[in-house]
Protein backbone atom coordinates (compact mmCIF):
# COMPACT_ATOMS: atom_id res chain seq x y z
CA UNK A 1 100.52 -91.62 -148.45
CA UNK A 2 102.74 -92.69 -145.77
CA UNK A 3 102.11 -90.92 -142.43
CA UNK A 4 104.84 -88.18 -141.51
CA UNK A 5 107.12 -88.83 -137.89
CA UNK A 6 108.91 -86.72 -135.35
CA UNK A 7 109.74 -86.50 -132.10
CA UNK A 8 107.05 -85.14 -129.87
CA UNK A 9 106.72 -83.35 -126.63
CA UNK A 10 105.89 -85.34 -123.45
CA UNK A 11 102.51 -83.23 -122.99
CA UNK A 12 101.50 -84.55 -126.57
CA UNK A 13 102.55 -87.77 -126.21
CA UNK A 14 100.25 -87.55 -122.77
CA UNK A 15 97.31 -86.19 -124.00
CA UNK A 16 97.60 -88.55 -126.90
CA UNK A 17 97.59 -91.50 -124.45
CA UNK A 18 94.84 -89.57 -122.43
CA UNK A 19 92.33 -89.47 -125.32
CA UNK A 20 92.49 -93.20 -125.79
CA UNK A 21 90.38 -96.31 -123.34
CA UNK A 22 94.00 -97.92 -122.99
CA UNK A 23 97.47 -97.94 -123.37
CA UNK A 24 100.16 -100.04 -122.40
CA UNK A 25 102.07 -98.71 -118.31
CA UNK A 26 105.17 -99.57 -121.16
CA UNK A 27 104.07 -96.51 -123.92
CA UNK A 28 103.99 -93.30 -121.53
CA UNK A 29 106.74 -90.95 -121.07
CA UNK A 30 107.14 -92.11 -118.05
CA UNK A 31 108.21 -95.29 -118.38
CA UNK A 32 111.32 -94.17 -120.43
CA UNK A 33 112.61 -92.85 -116.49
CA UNK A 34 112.42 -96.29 -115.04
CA UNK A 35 114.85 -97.59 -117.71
CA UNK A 36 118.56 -95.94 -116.67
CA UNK A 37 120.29 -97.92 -119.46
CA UNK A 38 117.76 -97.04 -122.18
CA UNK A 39 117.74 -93.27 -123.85
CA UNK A 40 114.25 -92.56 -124.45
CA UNK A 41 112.14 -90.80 -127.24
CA UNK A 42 108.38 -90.01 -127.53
CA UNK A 43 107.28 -90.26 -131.42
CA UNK A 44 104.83 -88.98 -133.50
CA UNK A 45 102.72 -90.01 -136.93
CA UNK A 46 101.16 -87.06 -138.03
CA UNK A 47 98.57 -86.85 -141.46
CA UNK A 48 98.36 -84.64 -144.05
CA UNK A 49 96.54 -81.98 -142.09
CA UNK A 50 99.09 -81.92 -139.15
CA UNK A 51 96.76 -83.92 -136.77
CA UNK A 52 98.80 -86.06 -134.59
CA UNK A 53 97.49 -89.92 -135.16
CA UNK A 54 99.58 -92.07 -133.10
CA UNK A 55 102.36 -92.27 -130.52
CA UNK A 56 105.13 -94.76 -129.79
CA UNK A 57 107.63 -94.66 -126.78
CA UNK A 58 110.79 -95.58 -128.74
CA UNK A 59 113.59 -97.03 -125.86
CA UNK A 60 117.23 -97.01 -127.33
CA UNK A 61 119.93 -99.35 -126.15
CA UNK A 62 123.48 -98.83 -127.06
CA UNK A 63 125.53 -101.00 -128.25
CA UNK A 64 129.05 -100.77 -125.94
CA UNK A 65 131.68 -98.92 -128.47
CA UNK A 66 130.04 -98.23 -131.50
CA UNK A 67 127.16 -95.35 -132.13
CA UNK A 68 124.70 -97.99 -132.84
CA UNK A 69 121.68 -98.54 -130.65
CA UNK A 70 118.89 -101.38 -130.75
CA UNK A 71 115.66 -99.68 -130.45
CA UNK A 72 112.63 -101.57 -128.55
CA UNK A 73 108.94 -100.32 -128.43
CA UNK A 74 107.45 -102.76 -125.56
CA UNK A 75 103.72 -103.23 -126.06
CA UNK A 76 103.57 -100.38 -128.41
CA UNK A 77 103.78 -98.49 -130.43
CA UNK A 78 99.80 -96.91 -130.04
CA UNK A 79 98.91 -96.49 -133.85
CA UNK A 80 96.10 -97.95 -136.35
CA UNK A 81 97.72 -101.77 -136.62
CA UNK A 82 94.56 -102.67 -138.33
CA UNK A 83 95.33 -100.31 -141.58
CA UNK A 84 95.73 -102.45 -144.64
CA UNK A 85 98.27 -99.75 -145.32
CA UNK A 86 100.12 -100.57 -141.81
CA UNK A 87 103.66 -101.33 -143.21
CA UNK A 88 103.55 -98.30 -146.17
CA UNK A 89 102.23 -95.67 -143.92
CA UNK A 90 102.99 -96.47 -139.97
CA UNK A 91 106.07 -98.81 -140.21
CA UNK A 92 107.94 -97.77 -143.08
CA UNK A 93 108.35 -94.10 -141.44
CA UNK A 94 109.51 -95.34 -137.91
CA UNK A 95 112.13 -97.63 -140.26
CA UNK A 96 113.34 -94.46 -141.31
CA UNK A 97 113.79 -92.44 -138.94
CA UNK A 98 115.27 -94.71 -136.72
CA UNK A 99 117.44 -95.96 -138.93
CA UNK A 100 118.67 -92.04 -139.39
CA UNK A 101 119.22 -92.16 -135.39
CA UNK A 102 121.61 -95.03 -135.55
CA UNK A 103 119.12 -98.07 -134.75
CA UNK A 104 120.48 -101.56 -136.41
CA UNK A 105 117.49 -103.50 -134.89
CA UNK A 106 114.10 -102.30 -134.34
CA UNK A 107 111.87 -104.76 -131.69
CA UNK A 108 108.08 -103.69 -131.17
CA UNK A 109 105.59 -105.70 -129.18
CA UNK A 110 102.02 -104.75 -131.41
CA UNK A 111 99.05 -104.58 -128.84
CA UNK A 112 97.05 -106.75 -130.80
CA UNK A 113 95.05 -109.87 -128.87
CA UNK A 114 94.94 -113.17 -131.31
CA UNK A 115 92.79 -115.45 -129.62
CA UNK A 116 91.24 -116.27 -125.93
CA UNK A 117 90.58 -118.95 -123.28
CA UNK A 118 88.11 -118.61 -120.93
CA UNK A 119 88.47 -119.37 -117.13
CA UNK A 120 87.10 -122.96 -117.74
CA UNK A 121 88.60 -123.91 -120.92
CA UNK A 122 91.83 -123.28 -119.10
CA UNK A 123 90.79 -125.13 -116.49
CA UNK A 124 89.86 -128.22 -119.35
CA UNK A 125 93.50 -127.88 -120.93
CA UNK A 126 95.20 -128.23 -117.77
CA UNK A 127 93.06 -131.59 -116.93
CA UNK A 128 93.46 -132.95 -120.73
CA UNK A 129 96.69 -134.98 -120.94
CA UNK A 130 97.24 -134.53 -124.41
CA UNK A 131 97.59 -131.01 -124.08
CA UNK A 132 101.10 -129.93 -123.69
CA UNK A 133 100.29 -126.30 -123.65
CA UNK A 134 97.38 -123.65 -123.96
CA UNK A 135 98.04 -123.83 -127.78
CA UNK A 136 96.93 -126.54 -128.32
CA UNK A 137 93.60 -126.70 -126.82
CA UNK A 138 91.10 -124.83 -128.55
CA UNK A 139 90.38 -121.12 -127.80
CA UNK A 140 87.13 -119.97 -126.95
CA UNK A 141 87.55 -116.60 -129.69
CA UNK A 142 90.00 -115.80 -132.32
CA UNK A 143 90.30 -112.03 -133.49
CA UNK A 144 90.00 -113.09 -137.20
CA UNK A 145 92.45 -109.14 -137.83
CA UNK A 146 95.10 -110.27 -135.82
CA UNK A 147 96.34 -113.09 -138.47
CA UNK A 148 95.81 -110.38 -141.81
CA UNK A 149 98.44 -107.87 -139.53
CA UNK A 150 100.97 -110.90 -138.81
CA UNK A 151 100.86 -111.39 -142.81
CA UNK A 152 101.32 -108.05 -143.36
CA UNK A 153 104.21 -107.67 -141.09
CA UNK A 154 106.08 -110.89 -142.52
CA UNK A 155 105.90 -109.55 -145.47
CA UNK A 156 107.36 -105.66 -145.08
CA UNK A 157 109.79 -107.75 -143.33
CA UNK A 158 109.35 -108.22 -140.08
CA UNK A 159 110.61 -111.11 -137.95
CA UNK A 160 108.77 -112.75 -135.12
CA UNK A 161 110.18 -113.59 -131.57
CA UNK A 162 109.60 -116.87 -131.05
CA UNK A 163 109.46 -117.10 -127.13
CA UNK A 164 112.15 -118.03 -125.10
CA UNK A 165 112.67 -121.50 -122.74
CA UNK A 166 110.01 -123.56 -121.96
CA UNK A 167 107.59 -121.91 -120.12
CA UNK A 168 106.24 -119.73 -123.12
CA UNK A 169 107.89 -116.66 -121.89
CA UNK A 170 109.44 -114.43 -124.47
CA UNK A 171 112.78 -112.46 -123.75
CA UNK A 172 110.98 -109.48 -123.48
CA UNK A 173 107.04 -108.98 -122.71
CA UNK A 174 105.05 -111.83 -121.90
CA UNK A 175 103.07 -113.10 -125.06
CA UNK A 176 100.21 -114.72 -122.55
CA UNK A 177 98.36 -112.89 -119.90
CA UNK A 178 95.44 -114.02 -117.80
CA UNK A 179 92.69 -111.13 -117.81
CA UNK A 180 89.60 -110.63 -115.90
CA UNK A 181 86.83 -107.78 -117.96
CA UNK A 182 84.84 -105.72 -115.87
CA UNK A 183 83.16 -104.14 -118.31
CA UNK A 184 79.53 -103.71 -117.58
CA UNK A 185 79.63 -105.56 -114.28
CA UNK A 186 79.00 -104.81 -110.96
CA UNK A 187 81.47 -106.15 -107.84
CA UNK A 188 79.15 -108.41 -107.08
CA UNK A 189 79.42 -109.80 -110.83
CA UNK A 190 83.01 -110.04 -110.73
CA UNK A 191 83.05 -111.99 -107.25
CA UNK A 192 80.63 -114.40 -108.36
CA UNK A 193 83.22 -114.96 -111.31
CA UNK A 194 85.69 -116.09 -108.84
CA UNK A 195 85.82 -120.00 -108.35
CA UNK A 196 84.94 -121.29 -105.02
CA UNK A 197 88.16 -121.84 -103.66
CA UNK A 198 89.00 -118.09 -104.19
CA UNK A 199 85.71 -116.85 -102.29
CA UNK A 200 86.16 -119.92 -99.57
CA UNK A 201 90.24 -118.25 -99.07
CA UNK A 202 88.91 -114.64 -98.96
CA UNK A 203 86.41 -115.55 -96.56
CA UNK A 204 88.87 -117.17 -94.32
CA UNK A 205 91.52 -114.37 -94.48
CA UNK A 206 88.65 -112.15 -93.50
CA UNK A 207 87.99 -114.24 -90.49
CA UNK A 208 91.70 -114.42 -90.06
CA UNK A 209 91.81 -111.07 -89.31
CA UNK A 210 93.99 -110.50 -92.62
CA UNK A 211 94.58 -106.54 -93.56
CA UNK A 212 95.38 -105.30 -97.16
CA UNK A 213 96.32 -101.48 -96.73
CA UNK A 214 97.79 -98.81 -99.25
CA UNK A 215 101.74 -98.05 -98.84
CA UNK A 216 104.13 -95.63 -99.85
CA UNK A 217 107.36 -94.69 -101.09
CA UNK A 218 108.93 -95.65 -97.49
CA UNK A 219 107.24 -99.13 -97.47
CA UNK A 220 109.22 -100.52 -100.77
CA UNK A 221 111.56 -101.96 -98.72
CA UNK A 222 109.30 -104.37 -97.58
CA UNK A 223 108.06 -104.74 -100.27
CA UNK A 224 111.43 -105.65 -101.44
CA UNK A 225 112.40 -107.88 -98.63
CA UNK A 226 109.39 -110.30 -99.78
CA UNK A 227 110.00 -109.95 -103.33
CA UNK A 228 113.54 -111.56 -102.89
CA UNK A 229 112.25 -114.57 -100.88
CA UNK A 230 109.85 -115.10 -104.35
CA UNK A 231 112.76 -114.61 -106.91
CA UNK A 232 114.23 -117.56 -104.84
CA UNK A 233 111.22 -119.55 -104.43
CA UNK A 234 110.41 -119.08 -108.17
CA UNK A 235 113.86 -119.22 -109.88
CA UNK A 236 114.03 -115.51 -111.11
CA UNK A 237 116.62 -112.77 -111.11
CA UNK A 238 114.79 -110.36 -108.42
CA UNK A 239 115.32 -106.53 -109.82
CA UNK A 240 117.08 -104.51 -107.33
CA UNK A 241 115.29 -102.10 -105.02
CA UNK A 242 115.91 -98.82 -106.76
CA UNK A 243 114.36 -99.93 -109.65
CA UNK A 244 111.05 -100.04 -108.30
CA UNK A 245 111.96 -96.99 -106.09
CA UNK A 246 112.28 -94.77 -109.73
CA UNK A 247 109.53 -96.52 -110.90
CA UNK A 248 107.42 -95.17 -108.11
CA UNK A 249 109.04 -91.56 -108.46
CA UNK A 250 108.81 -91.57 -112.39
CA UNK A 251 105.16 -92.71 -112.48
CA UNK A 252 103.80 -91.57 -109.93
CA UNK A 253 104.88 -88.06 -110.65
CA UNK A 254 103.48 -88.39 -113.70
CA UNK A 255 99.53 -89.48 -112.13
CA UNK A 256 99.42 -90.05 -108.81
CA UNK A 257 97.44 -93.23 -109.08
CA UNK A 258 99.79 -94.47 -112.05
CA UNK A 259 101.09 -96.77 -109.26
CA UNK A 260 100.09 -98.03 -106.03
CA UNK A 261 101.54 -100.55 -103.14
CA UNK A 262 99.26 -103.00 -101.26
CA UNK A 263 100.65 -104.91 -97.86
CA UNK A 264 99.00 -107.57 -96.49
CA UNK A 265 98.93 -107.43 -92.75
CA UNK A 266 98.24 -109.80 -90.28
CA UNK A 267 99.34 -109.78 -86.49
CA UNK A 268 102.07 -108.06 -87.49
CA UNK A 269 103.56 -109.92 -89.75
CA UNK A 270 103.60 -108.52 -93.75
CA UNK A 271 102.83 -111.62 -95.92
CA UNK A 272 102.43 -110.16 -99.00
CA UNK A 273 102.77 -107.14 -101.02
CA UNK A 274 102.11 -105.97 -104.86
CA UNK A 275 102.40 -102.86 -107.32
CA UNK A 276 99.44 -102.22 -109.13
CA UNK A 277 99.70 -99.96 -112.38
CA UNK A 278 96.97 -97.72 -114.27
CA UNK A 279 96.77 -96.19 -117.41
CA UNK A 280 93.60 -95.32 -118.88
CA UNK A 281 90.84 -97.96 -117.99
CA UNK A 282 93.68 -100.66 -118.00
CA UNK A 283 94.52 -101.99 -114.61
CA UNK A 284 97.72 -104.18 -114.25
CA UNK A 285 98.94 -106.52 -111.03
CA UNK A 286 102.76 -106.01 -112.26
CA UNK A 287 104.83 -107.60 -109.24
CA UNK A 288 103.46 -109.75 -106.39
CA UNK A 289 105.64 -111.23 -103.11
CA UNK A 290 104.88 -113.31 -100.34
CA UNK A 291 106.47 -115.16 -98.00
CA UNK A 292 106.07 -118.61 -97.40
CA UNK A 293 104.80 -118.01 -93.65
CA UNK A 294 101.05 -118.48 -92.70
CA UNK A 295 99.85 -119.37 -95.77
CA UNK A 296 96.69 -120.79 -94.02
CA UNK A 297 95.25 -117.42 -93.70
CA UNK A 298 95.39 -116.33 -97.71
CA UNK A 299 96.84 -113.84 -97.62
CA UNK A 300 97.44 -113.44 -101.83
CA UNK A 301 93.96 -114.24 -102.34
CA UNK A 302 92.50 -111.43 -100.40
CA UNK A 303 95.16 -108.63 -101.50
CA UNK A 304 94.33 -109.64 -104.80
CA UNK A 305 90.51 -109.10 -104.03
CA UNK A 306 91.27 -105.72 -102.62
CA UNK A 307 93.29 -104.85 -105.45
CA UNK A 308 90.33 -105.55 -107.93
CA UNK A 309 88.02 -104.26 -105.96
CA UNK A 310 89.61 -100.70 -106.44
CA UNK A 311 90.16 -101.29 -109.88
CA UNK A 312 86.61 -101.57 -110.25
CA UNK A 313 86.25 -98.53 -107.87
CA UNK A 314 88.92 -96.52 -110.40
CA UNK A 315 86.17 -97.57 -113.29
CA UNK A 316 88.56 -100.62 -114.86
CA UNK A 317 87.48 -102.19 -118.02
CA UNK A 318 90.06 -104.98 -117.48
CA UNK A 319 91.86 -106.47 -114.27
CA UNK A 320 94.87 -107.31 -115.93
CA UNK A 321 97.14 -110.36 -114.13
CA UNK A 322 100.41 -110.07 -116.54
CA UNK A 323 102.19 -113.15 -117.97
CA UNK A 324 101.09 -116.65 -117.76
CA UNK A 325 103.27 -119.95 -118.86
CA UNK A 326 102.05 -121.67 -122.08
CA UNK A 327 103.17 -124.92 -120.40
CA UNK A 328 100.59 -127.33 -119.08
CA UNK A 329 103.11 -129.91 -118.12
CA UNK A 330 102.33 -130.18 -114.30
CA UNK A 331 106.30 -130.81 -113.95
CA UNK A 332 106.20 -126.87 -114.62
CA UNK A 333 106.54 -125.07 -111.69
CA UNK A 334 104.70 -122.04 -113.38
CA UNK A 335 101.44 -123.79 -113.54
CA UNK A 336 100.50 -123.04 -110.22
CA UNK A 337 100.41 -119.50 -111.28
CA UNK A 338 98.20 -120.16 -114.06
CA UNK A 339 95.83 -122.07 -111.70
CA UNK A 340 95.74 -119.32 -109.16
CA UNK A 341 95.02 -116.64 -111.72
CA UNK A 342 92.13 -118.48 -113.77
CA UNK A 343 90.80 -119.17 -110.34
CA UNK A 344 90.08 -115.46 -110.71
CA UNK A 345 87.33 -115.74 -113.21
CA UNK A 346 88.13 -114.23 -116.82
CA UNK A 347 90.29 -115.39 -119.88
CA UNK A 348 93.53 -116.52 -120.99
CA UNK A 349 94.46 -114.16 -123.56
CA UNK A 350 97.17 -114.68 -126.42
CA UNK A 351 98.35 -111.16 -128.17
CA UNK A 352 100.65 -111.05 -131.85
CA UNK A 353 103.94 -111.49 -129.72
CA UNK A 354 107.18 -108.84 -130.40
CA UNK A 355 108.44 -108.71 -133.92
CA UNK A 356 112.14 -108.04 -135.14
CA UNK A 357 113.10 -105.67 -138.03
CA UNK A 358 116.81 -106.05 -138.66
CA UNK A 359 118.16 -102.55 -140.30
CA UNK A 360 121.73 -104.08 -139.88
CA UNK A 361 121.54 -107.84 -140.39
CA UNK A 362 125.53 -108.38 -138.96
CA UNK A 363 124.63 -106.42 -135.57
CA UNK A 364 121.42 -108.12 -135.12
CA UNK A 365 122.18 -111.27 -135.48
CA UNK A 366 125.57 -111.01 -133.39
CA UNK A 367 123.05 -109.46 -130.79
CA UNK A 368 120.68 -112.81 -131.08
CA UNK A 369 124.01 -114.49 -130.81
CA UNK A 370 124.57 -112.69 -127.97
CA UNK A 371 121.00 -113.45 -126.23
CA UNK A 372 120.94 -116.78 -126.62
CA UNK A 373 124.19 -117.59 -124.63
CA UNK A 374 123.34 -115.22 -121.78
């Protein structure tokens, strides 16, 4: 029997979210305030007996003069993708209803992990010069589900994103993340994971006289200032300041430790700063800047080391570093990220990527149209 869907409140949707180990920063309530340009919805699937069963935060994007709106559910939405039932009973409902609130594309990013690298057998790809990207080199686990839920989806239909440009980053959410578990280890477990170069830098920022301390709402802007000087130095479009000020007022009004700030100090100088988000026993770095000053003294390494450190205080089951490139080409000037990150101990992980369903196939693909050329 399919599952029954309708809006729910933002206390449901919470609690919902709250029963659960993890959820994605991108599928609370909250996130729907950091997104001016997107109307947002909480859904629910509800069963036979009334008992709510999963949760989705729908974002809707109009289209400029027509009452049509693409509808996006990043890393969501939270409901049972492993159902052999999933398109019938989940997916065929949303389809539905969105369709009767004017959606001509639906785009959903299933939080589903495919396969994983471990710190070293990144470490082998980027040394092996046949490898042109993590693909290729062989993981160290598959998730033998996730393949049976990509068939299924293909065939109620849905499309997959293929990602976009050459550094394996899709349009929307990153397809490959570097994580670090912390799942039945102690602090002293997850520092021994680090490779030497990480404990040699954290050592010498230590000596260095490096600070990492908590900020506020009043220390965005610098924050900010650094960011900028890293969209530069790394060839992306730097978000504007008020976005992460709402962010900060949306989420953190919603928890108070749904996001912190970290500066890095050191004679008076900031060097670096980051956001760090929380939902559940999920931890995520989100955005990192640093200047290109006094770089001698480390100072990403060892607010990066704080950072986990009180993630694993806050009872973290995963230190989550956000997107990684694909690209092992050492022309890529991403793969110093990657190195950095699986210096950090842990695994490359690969999830089921975002999927398409086009409700109108004229409007969706004049929107892909319109995608590719910006």
């Amino acid at each position: 029997m399919p599952l029954r869907i309708k809006p729910v409140s933002r206390d449901e949707h919470l609690a919902f979210v709250a029963a659960r180990p993890s959820a994605s920063h991108m599928q609370v309530p909250s996130w729907g305030e950091v997104k001016p340009d997107w109307r947002a919805e909480s859904l629910g699937w509800f069963a036979e007996d009334g008992g709510l069963v999963g949760v989705g935060l729908v974002l809707y994007r109009p289209l400029p003069k027509l009452r049509k709106y693409l509808a996006y559910l990043p890393e969501g939405p939270l409901i049972d993708w492993a159902d052999p039932e999933l398109g019938e009973r989940w997916l065929t409902p949303m389809l539905e209803y969105l369709r009767g609130q004017g959606v001509f594309s639906v785009k959903m990013g299933p939080p589903v992990v495919v396969r994983r690298w471990s710190a070293e057998a990144v470490k082998a790809a980027i040394a092996d010069p046949t490898a042109r990207r993590l693909s290729d080199a062989e993981a160290t686990s598959y998730e033998p589900r996730a393949f049976g839920i990509a068939d299924r989806l293909r065939r109620a239909g849905w499309q997959q994103t293929e990602p976009g440009g050459d550094d394996g980053f899709a349009a929307g959410q990153p397809r490959y993340v570097f994580q670090v578990p912390f799942s039945g280890k102690t602090l002293e477990d997850v520092h021994r994971s680090l490779n030497q170069q990480w404990r040699r830098n954290i050592k010498k920022a230590d000596k260095a006289g490096v600070q990492v301390v908590r900020g506020g709402y009043d220390d965005l802007p610098a924050f900010h200032a650094l960011y900028t000087q890293t969209a530069e130095r790394d060839r992306f479009l730097p978000r504007p300041l008020s976005y992460f000020q709402r962010m900060w007022t949306a989420l953190t009004a919603e928890h108070p430790d749904r996001m912190r700030l970290y500066l890095t100090h050191h004679e008076g100088d900031v060097l670096a700063a980051a956001t760090m988000l929380t939902v559940g026993d999920h931890v995520w770095y989100s955005y990192g800047a640093s200047t290109g000053r006094k770089r001698e003294v480390q100072p990403n390494n060892a607010m990066q080391w704080r950072m986990m450190t009180d993630a694993h205080q806050l009872g973290a089951t995963v230190y989550d570093f956000r997107g990684i490139t694909d690209t092992l080409e050492e022309s890529n000037h991403l793969l110093g990220l990657l190195r950095f990150k699986a210096g950090a101990g842990g695994e490359a992980v690969e999830y089921l990527g975002e999927w398409d369903f086009p409700l109108n196939r004229l409007l969706h693909k004049a929107l892909d149209l319109y995608m590719s050329r910006r």
